[in-house]
C-alpha atoms as a PDB file:
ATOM      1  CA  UNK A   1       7.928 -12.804   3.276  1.00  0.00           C
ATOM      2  CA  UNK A   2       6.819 -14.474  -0.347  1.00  0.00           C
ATOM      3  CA  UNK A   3       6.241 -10.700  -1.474  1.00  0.00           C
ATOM      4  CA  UNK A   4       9.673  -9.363  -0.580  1.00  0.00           C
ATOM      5  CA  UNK A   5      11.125 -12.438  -2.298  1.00  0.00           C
ATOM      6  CA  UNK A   6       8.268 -12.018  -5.482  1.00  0.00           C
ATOM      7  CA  UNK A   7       9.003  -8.451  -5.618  1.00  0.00           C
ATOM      8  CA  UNK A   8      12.907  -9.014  -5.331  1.00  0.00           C
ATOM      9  CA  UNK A   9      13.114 -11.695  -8.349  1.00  0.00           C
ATOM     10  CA  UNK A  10      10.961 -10.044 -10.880  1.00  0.00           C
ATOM     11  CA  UNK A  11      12.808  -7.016 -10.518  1.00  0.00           C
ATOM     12  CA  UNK A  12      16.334  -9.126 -11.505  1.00  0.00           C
ATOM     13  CA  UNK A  13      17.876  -9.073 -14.528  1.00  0.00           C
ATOM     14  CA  UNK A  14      16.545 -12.466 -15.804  1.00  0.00           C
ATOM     15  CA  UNK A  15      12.838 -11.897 -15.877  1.00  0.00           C
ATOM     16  CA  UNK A  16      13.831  -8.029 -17.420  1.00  0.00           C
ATOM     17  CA  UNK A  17      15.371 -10.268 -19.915  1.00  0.00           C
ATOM     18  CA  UNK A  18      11.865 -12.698 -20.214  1.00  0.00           C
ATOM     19  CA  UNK A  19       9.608  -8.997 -20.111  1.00  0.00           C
ATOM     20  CA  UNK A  20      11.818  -7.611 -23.379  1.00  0.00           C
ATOM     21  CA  UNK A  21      11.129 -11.227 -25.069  1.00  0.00           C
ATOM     22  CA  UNK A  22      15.031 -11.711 -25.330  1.00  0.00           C
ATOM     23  CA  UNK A  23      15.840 -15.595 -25.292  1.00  0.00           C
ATOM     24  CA  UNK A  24      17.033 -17.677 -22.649  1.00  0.00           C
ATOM     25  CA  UNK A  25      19.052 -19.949 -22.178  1.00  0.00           C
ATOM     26  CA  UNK A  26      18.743 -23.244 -20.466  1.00  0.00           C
ATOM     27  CA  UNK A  27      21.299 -22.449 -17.872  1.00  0.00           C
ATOM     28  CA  UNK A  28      19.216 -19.184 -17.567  1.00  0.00           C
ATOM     29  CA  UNK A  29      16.122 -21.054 -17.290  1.00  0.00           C
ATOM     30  CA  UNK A  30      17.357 -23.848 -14.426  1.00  0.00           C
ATOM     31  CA  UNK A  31      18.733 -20.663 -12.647  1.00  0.00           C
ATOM     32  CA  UNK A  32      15.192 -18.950 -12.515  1.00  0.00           C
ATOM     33  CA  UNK A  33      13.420 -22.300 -11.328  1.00  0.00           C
ATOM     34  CA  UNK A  34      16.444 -22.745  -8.593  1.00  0.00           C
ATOM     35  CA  UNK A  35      15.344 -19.257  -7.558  1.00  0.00           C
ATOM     36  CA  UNK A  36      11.736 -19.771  -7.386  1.00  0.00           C
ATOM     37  CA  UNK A  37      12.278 -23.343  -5.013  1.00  0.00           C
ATOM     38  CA  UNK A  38      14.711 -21.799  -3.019  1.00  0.00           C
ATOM     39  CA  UNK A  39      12.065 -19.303  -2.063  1.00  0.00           C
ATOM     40  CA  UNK A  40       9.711 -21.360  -1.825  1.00  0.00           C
ATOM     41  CA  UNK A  41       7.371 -20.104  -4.911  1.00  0.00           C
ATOM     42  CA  UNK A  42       4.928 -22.380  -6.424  1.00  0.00           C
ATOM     43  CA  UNK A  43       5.271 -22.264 -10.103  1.00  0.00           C
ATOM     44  CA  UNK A  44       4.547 -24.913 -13.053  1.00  0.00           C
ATOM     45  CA  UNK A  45       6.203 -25.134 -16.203  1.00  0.00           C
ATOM     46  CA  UNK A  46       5.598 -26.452 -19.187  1.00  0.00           C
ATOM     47  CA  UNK A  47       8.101 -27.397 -22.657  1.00  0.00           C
ATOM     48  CA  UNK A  48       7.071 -27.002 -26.488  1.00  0.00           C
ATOM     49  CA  UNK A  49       9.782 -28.690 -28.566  1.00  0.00           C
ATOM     50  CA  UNK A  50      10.985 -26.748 -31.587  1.00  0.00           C
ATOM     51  CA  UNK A  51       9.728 -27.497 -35.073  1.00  0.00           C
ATOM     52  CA  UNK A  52      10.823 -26.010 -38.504  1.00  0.00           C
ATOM     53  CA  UNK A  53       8.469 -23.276 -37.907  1.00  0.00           C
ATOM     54  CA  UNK A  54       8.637 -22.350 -33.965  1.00  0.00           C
ATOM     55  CA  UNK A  55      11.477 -22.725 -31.990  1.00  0.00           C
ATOM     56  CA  UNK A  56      11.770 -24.526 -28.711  1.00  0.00           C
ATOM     57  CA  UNK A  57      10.087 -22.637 -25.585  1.00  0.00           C
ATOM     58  CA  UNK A  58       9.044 -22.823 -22.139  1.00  0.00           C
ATOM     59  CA  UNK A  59       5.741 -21.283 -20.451  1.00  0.00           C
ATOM     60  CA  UNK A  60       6.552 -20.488 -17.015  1.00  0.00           C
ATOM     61  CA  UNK A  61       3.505 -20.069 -14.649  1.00  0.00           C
ATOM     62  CA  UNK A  62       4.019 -18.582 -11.186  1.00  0.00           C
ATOM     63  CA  UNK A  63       1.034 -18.833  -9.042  1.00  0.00           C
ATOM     64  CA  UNK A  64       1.084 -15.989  -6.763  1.00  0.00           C
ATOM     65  CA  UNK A  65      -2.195 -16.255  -4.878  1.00  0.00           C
ATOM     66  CA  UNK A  66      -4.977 -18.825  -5.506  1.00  0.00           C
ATOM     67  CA  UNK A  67      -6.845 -16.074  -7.690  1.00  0.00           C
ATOM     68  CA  UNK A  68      -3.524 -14.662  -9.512  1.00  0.00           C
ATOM     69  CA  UNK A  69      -0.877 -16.258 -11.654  1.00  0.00           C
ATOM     70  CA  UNK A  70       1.618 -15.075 -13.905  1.00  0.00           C
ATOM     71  CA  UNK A  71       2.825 -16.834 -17.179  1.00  0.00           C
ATOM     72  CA  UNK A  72       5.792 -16.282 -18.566  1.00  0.00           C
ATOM     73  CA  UNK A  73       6.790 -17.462 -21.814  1.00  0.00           C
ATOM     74  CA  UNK A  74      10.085 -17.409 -23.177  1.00  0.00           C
ATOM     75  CA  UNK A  75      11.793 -19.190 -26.598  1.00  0.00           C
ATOM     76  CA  UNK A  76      15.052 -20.873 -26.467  1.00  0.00           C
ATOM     77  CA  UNK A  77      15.956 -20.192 -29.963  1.00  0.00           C
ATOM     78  CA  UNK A  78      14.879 -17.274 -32.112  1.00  0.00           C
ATOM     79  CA  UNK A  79      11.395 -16.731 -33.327  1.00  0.00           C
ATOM     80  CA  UNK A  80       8.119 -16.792 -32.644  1.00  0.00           C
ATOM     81  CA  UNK A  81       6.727 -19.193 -29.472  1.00  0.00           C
ATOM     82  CA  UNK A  82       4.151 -21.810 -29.760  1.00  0.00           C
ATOM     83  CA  UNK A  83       2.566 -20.696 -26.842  1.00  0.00           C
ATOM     84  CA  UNK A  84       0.003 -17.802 -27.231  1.00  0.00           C
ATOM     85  CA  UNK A  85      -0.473 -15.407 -24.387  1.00  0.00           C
ATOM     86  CA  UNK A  86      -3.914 -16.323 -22.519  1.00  0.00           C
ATOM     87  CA  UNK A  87      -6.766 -14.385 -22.264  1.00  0.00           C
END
């Protein structure tokens, strides 16, 4: 059952949107996370305010098994993100 519904969101439009690095927005953003609890996903997030040189962004972490997450990161403005992609 958490497959199907793993398999069914990052297939939507949204995280297509996250995968091409297009910004989201915040209504975007609280729309993904209502997704994810609704079906019962374990994720984690985490917020980087913006600053003259990066703009504001959000590192989304869905843990998909003990051994496997992914991380997400998308910016809320344009530009580059603080966060940089783990090893």
């Amino acid at each position: 059952m958490f497959d199907t519904h793993l398999s069914t969101l990052l297939s939507g439009s949204l995280f297509r949107k996250i995968l091409a690095n297009e910004q989201l927005t915040l209504l975007e953003f609280n729309f993904l996370t209502g997704i994810l609890i609704n079906n019962n996903i374990p994720f984690d997030t985490a917020f980087a305010a913006g600053t003259r040189k990066n703009p504001a962004s959000i590192q989304l972490t869905i843990h998909i098994n003990p051994s496997a997450t992914l991380v997400l990161v998308t910016s809320l403005e344009p530009g580059s993100s603080v966060f940089s992609p783990s090893p």
